[in-house]
PDB file of N, CA and C in Angstrom:
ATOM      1  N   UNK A   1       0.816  -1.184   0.000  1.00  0.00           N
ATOM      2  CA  UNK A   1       0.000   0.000   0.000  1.00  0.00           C
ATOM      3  C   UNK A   1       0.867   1.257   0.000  1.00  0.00           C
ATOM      4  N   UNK A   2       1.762   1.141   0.551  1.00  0.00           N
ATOM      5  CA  UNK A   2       2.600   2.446   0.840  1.00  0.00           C
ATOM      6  C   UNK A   2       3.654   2.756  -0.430  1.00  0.00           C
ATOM      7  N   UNK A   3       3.615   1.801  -1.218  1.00  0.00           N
ATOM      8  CA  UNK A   3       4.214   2.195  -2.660  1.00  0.00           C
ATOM      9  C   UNK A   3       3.243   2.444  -3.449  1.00  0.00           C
ATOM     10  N   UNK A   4       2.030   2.285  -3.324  1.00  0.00           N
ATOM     11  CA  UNK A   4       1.059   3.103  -4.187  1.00  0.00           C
ATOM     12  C   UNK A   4       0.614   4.358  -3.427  1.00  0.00           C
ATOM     13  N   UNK A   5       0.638   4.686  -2.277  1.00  0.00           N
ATOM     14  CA  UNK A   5       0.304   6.095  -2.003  1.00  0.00           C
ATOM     15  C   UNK A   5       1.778   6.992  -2.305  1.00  0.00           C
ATOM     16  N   UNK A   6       2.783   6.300  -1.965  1.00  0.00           N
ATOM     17  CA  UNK A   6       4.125   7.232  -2.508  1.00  0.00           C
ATOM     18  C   UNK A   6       3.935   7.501  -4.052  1.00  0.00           C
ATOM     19  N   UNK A   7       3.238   6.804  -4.821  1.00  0.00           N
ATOM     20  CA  UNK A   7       3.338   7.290  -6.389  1.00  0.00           C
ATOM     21  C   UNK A   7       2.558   7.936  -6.438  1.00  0.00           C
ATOM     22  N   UNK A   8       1.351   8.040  -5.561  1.00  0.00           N
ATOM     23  CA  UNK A   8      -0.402   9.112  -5.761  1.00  0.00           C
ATOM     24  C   UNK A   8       0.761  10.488  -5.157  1.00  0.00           C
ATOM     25  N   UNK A   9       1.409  10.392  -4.234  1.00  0.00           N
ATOM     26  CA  UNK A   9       2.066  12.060  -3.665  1.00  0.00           C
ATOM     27  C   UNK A   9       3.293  11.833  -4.610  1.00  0.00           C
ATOM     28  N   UNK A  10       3.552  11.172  -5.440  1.00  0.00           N
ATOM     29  CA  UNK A  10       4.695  11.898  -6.119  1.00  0.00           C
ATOM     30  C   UNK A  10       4.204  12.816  -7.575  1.00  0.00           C
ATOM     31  N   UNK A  11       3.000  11.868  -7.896  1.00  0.00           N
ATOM     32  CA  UNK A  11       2.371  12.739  -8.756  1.00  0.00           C
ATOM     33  C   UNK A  11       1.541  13.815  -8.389  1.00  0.00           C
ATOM     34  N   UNK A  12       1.385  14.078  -7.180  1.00  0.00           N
ATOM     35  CA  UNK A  12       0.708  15.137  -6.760  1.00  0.00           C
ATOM     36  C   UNK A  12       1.570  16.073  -6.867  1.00  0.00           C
ATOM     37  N   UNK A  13       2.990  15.803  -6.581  1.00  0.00           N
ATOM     38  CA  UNK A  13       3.835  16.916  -6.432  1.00  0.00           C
ATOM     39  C   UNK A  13       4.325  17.258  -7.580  1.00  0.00           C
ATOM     40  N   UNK A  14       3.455  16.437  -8.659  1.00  0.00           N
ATOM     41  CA  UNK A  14       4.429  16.981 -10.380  1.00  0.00           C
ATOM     42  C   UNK A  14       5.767  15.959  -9.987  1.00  0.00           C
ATOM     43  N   UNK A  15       5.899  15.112  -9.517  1.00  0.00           N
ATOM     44  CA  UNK A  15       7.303  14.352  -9.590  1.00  0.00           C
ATOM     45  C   UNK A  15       7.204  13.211 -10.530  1.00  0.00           C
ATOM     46  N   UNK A  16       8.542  12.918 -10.984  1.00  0.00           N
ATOM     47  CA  UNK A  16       7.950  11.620 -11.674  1.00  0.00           C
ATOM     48  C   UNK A  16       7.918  10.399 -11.456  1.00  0.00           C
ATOM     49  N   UNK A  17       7.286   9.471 -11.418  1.00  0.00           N
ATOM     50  CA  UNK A  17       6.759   8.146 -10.319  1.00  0.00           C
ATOM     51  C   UNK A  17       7.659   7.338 -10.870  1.00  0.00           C
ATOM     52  N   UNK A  18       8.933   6.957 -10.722  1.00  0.00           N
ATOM     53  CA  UNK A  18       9.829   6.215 -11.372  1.00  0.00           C
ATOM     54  C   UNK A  18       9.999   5.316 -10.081  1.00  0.00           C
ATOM     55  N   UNK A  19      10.937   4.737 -10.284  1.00  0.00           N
ATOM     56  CA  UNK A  19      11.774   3.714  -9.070  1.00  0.00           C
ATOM     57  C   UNK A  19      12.684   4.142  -8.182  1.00  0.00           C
ATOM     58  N   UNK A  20      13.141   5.437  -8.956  1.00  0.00           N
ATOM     59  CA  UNK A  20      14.465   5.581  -7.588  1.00  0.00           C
ATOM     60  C   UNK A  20      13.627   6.948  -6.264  1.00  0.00           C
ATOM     61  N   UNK A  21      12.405   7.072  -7.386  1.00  0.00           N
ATOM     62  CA  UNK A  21      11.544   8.678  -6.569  1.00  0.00           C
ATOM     63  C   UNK A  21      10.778   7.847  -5.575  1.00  0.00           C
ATOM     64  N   UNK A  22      10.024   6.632  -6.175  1.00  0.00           N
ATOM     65  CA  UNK A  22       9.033   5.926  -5.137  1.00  0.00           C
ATOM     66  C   UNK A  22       9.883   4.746  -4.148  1.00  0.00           C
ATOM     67  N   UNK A  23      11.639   5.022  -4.215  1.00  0.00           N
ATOM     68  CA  UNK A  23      11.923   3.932  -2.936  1.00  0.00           C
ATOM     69  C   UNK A  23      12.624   5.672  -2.394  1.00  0.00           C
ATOM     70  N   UNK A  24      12.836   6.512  -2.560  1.00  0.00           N
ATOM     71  CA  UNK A  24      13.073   7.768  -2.145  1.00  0.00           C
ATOM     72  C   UNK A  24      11.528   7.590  -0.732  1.00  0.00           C
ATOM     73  N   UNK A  25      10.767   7.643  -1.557  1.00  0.00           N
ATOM     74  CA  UNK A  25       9.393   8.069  -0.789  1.00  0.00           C
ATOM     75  C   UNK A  25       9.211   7.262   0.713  1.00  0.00           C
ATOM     76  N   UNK A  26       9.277   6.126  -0.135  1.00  0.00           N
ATOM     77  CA  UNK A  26       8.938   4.782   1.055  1.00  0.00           C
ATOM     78  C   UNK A  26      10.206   4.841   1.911  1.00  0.00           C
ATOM     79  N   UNK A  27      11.892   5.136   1.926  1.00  0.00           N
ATOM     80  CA  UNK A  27      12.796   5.287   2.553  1.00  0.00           C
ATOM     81  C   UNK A  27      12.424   6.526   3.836  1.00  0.00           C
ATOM     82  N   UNK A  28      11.928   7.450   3.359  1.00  0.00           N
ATOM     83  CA  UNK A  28      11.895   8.189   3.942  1.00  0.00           C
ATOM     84  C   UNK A  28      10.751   8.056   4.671  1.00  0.00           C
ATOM     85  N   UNK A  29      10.038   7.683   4.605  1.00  0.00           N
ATOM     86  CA  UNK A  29       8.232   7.710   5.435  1.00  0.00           C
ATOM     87  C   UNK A  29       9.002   6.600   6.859  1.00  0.00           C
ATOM     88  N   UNK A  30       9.993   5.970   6.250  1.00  0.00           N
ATOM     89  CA  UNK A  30      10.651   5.219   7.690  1.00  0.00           C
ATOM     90  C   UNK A  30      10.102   3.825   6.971  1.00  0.00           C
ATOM     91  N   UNK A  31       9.918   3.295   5.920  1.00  0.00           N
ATOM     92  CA  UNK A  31       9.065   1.849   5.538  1.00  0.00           C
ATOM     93  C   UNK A  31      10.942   1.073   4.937  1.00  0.00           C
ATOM     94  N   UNK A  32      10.309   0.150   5.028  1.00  0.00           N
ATOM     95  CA  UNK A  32      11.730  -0.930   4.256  1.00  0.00           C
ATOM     96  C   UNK A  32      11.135  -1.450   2.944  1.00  0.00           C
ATOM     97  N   UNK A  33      12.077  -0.907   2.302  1.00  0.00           N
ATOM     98  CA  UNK A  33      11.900  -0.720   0.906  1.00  0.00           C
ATOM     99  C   UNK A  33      12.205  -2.087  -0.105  1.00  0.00           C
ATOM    100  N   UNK A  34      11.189  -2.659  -0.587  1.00  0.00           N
ATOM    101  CA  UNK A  34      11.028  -3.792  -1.386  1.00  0.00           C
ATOM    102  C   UNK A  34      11.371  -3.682  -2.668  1.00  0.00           C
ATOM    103  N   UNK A  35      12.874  -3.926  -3.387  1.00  0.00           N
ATOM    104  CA  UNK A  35      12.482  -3.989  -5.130  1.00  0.00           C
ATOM    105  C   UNK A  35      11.649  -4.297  -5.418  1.00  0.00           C
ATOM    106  N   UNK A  36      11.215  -5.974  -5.334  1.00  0.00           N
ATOM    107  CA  UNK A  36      10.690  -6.447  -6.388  1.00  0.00           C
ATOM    108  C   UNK A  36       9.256  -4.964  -6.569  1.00  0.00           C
ATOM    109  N   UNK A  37       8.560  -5.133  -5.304  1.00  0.00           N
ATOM    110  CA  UNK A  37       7.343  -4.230  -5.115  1.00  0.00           C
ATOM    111  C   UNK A  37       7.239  -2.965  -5.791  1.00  0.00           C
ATOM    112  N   UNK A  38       8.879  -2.482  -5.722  1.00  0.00           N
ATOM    113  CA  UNK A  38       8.622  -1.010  -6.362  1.00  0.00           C
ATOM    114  C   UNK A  38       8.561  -1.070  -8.397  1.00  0.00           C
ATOM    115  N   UNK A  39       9.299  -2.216  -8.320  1.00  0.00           N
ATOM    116  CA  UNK A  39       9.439  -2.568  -9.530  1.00  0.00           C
ATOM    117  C   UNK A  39       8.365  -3.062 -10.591  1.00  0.00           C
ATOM    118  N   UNK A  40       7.388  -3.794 -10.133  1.00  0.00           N
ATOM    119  CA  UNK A  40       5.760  -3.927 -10.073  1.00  0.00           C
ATOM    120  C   UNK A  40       5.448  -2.989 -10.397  1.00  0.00           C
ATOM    121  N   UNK A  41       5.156  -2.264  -9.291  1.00  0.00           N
ATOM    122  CA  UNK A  41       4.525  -1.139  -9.303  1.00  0.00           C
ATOM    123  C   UNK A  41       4.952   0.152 -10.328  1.00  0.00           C
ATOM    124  N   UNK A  42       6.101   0.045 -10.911  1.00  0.00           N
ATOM    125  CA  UNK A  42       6.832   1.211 -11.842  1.00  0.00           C
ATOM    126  C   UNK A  42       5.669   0.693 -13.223  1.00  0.00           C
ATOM    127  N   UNK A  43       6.478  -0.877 -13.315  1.00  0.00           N
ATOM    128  CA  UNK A  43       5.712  -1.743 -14.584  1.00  0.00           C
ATOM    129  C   UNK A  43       4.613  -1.146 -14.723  1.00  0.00           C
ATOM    130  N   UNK A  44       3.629  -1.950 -13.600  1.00  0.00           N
ATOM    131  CA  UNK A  44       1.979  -1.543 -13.760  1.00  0.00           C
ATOM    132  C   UNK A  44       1.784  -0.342 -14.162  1.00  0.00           C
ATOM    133  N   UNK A  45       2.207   1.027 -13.730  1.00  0.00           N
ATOM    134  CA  UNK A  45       1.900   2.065 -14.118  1.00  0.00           C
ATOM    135  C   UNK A  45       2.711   2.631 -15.679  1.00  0.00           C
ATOM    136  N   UNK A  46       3.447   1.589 -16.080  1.00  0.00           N
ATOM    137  CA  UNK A  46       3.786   2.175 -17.292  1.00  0.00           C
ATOM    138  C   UNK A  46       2.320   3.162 -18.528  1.00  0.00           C
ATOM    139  N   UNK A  47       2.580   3.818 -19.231  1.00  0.00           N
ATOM    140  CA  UNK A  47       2.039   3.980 -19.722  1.00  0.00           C
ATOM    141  C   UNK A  47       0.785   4.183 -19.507  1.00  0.00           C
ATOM    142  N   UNK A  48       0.276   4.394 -18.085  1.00  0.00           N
ATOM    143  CA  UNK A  48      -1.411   4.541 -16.865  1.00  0.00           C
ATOM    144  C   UNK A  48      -1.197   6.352 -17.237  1.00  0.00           C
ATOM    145  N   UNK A  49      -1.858   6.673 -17.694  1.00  0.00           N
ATOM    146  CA  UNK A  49      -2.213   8.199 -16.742  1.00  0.00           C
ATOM    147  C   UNK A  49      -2.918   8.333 -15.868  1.00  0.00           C
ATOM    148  N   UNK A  50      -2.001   8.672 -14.718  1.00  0.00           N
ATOM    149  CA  UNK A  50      -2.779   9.113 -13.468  1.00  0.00           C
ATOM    150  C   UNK A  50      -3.364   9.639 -12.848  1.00  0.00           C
ATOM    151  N   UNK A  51      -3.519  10.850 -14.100  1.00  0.00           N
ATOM    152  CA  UNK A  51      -4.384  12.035 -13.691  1.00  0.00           C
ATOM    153  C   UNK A  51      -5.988  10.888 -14.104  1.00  0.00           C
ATOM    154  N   UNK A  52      -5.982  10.610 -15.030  1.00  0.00           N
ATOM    155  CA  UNK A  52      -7.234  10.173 -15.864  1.00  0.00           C
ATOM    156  C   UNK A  52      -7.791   9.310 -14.951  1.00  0.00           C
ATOM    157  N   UNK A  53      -6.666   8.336 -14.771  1.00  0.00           N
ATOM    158  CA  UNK A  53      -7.383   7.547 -13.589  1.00  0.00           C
ATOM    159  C   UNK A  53      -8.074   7.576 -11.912  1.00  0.00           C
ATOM    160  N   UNK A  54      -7.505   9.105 -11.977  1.00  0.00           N
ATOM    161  CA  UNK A  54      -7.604   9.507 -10.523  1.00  0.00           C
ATOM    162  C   UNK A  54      -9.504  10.494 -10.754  1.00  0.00           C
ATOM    163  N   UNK A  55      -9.156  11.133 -12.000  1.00  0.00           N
ATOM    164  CA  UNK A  55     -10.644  11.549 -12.456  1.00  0.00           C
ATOM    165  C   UNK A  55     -11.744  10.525 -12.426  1.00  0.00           C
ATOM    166  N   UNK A  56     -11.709   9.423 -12.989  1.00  0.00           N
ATOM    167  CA  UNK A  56     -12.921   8.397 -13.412  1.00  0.00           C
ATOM    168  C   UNK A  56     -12.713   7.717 -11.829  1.00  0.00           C
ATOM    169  N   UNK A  57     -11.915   7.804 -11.253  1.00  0.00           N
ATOM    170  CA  UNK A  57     -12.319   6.971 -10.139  1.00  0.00           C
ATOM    171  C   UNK A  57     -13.495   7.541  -9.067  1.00  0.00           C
ATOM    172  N   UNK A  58     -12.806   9.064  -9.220  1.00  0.00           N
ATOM    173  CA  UNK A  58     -13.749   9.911  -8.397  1.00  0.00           C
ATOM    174  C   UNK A  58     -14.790  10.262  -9.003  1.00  0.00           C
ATOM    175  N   UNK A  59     -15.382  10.068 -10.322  1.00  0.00           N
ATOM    176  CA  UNK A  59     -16.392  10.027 -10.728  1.00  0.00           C
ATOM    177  C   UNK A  59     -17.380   8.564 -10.733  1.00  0.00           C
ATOM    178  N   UNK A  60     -16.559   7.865 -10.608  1.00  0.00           N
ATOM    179  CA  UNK A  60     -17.688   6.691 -10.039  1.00  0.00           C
ATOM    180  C   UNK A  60     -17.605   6.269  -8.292  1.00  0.00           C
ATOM    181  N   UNK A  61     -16.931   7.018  -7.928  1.00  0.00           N
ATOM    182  CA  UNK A  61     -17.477   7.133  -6.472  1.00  0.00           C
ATOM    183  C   UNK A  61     -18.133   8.204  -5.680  1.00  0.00           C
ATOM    184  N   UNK A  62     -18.770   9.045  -7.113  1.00  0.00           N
ATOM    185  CA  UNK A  62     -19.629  10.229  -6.758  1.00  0.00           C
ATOM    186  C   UNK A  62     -20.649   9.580  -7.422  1.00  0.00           C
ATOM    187  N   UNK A  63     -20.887   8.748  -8.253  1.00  0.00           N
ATOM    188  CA  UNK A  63     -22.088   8.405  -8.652  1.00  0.00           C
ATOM    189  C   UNK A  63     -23.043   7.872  -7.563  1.00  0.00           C
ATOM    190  N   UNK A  64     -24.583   7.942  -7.671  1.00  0.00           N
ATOM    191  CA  UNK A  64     -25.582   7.409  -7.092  1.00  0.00           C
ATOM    192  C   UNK A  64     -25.457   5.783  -6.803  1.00  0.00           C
ATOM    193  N   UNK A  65     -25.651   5.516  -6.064  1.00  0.00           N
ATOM    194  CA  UNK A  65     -25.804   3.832  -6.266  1.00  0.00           C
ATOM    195  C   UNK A  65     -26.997   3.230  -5.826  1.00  0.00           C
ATOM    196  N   UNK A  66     -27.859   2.686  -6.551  1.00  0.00           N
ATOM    197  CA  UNK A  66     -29.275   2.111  -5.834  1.00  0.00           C
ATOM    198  C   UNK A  66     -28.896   1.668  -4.811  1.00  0.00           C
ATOM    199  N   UNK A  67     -30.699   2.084  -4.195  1.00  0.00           N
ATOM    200  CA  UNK A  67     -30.326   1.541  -2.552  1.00  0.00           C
ATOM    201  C   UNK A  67     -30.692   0.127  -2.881  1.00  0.00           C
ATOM    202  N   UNK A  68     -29.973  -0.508  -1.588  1.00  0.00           N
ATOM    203  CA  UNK A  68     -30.275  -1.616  -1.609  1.00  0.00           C
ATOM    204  C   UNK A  68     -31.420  -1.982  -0.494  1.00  0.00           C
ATOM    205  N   UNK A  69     -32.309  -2.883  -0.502  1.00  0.00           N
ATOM    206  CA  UNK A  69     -33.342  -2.945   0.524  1.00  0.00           C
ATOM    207  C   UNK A  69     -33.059  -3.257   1.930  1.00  0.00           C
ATOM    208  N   UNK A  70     -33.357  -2.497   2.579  1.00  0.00           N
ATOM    209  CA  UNK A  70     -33.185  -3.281   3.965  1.00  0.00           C
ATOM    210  C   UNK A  70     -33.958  -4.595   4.169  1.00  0.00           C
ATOM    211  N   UNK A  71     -33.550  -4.993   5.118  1.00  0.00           N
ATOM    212  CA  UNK A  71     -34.225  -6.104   5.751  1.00  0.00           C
ATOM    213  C   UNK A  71     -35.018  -5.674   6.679  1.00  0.00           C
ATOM    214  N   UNK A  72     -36.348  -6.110   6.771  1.00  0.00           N
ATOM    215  CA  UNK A  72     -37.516  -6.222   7.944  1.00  0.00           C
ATOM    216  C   UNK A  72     -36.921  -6.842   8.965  1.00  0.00           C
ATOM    217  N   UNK A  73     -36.729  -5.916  10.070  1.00  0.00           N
ATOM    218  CA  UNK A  73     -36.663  -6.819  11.019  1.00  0.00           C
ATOM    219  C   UNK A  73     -38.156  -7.336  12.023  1.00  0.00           C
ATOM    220  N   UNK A  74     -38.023  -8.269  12.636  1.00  0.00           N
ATOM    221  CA  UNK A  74     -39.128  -9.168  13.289  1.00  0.00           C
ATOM    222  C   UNK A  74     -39.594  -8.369  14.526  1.00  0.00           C
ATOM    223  N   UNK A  75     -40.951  -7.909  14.884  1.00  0.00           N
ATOM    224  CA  UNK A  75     -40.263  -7.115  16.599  1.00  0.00           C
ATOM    225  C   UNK A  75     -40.757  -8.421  17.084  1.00  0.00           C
ATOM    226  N   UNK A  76     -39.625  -8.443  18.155  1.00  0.00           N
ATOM    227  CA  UNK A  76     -39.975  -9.441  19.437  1.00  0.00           C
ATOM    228  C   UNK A  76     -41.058  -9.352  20.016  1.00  0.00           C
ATOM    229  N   UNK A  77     -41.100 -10.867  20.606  1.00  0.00           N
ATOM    230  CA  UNK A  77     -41.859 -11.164  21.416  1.00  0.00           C
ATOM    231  C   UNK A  77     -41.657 -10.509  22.863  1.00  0.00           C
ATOM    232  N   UNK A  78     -42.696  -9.378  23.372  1.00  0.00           N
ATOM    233  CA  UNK A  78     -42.435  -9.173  24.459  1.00  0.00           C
ATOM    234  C   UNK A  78     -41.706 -10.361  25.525  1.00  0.00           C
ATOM    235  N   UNK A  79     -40.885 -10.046  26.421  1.00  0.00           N
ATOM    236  CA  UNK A  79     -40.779 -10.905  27.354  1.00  0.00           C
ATOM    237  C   UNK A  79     -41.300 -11.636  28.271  1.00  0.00           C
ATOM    238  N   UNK A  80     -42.799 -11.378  28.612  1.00  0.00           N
ATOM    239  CA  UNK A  80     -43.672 -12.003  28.941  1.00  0.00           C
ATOM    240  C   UNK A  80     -44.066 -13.203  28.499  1.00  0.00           C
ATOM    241  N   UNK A  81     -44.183 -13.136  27.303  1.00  0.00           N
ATOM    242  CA  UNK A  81     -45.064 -14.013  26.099  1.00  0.00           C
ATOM    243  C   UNK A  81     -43.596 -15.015  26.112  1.00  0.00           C
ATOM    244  N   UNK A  82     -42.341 -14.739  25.953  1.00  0.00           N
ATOM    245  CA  UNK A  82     -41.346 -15.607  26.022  1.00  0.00           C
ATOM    246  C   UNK A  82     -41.333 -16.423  27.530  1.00  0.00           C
ATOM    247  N   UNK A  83     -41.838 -15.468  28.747  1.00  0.00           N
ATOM    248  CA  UNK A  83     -41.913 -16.483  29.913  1.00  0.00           C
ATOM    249  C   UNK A  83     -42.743 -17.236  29.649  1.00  0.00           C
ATOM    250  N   UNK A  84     -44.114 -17.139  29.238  1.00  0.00           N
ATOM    251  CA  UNK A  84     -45.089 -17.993  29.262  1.00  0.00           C
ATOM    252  C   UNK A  84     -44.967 -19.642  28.267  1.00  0.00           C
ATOM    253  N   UNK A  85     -43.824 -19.156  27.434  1.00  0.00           N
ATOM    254  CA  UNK A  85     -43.568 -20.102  26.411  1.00  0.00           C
ATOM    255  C   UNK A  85     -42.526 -21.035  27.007  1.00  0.00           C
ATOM    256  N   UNK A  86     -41.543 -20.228  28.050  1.00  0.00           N
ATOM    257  CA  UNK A  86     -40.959 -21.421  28.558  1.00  0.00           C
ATOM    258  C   UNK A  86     -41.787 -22.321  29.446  1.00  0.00           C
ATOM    259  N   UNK A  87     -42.634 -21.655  30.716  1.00  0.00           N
ATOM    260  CA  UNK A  87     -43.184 -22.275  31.427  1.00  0.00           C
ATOM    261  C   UNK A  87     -43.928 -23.154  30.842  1.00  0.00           C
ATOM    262  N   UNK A  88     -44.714 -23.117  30.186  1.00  0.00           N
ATOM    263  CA  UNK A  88     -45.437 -24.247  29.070  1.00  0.00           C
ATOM    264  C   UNK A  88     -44.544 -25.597  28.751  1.00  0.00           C
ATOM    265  N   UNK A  89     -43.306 -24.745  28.737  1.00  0.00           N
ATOM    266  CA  UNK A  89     -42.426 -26.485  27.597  1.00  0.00           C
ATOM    267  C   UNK A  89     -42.133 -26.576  28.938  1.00  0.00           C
ATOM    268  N   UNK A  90     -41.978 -26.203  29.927  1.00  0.00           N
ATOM    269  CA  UNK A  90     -41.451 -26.670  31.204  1.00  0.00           C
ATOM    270  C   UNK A  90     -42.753 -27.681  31.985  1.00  0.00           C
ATOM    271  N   UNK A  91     -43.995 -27.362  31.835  1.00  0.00           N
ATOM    272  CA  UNK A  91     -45.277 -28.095  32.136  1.00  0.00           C
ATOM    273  C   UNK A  91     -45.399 -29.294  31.587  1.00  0.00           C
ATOM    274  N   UNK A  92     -44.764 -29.304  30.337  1.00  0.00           N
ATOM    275  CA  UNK A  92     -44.682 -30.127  29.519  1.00  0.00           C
ATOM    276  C   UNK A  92     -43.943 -31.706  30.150  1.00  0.00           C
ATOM    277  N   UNK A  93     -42.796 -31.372  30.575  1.00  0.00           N
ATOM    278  CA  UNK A  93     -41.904 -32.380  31.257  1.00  0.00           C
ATOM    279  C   UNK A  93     -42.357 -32.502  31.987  1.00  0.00           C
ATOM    280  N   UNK A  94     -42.928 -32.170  33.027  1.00  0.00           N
ATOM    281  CA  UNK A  94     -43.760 -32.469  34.336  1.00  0.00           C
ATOM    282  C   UNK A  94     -45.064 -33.419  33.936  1.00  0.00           C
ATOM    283  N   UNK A  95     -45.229 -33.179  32.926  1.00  0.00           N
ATOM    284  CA  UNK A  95     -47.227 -33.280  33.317  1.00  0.00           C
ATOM    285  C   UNK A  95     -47.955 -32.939  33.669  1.00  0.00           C
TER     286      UNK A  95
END
């Protein structure tokens, strides 16, 4: 996670999200810095614009989303009506 938020603030800062800027980032935040991970992560974003992607994301997490239905809940049985139901199965064993 912390090599993808170091590339979201390096492009925030106009920097460029390379490998030696995003183990810069993660070195410094105090994290221990993973090649393979940063290296991934350079890959994956080859050729991504991040602005674009950072737009459509926040546009589908501003979108509406149907509600979904709640569930009915049941109202209880007063507690009364639950004593009376034990005492019953309890009459029961007796006779």
């Amino acid at each position: 996670m912390e090599y993808t938020y170091g590339a979201l603030l390096l492009h925030k800062l106009g920097k460029d999200v390379n490998e030696e800027n995003s183990k810069s980032v993660v070195a410094v935040a105090g994290g221990e810095v993973d090649e393979a991970k940063v290296k991934s992560l350079i890959a994956s974003l080859k050729g991504v614009d991040i602005a674009k992607e950072l737009e459509s994301a926040s546009l589908v997490a501003a979108a509406p989303s149907a509600e979904v239905p709640k569930e009915e809940k049941k109202p209880e049985k007063p507690k009364e009506e639950k004593k009376e139901a034990a005492a019953e199965g309890l009459s029961a064993l007796f006779g």
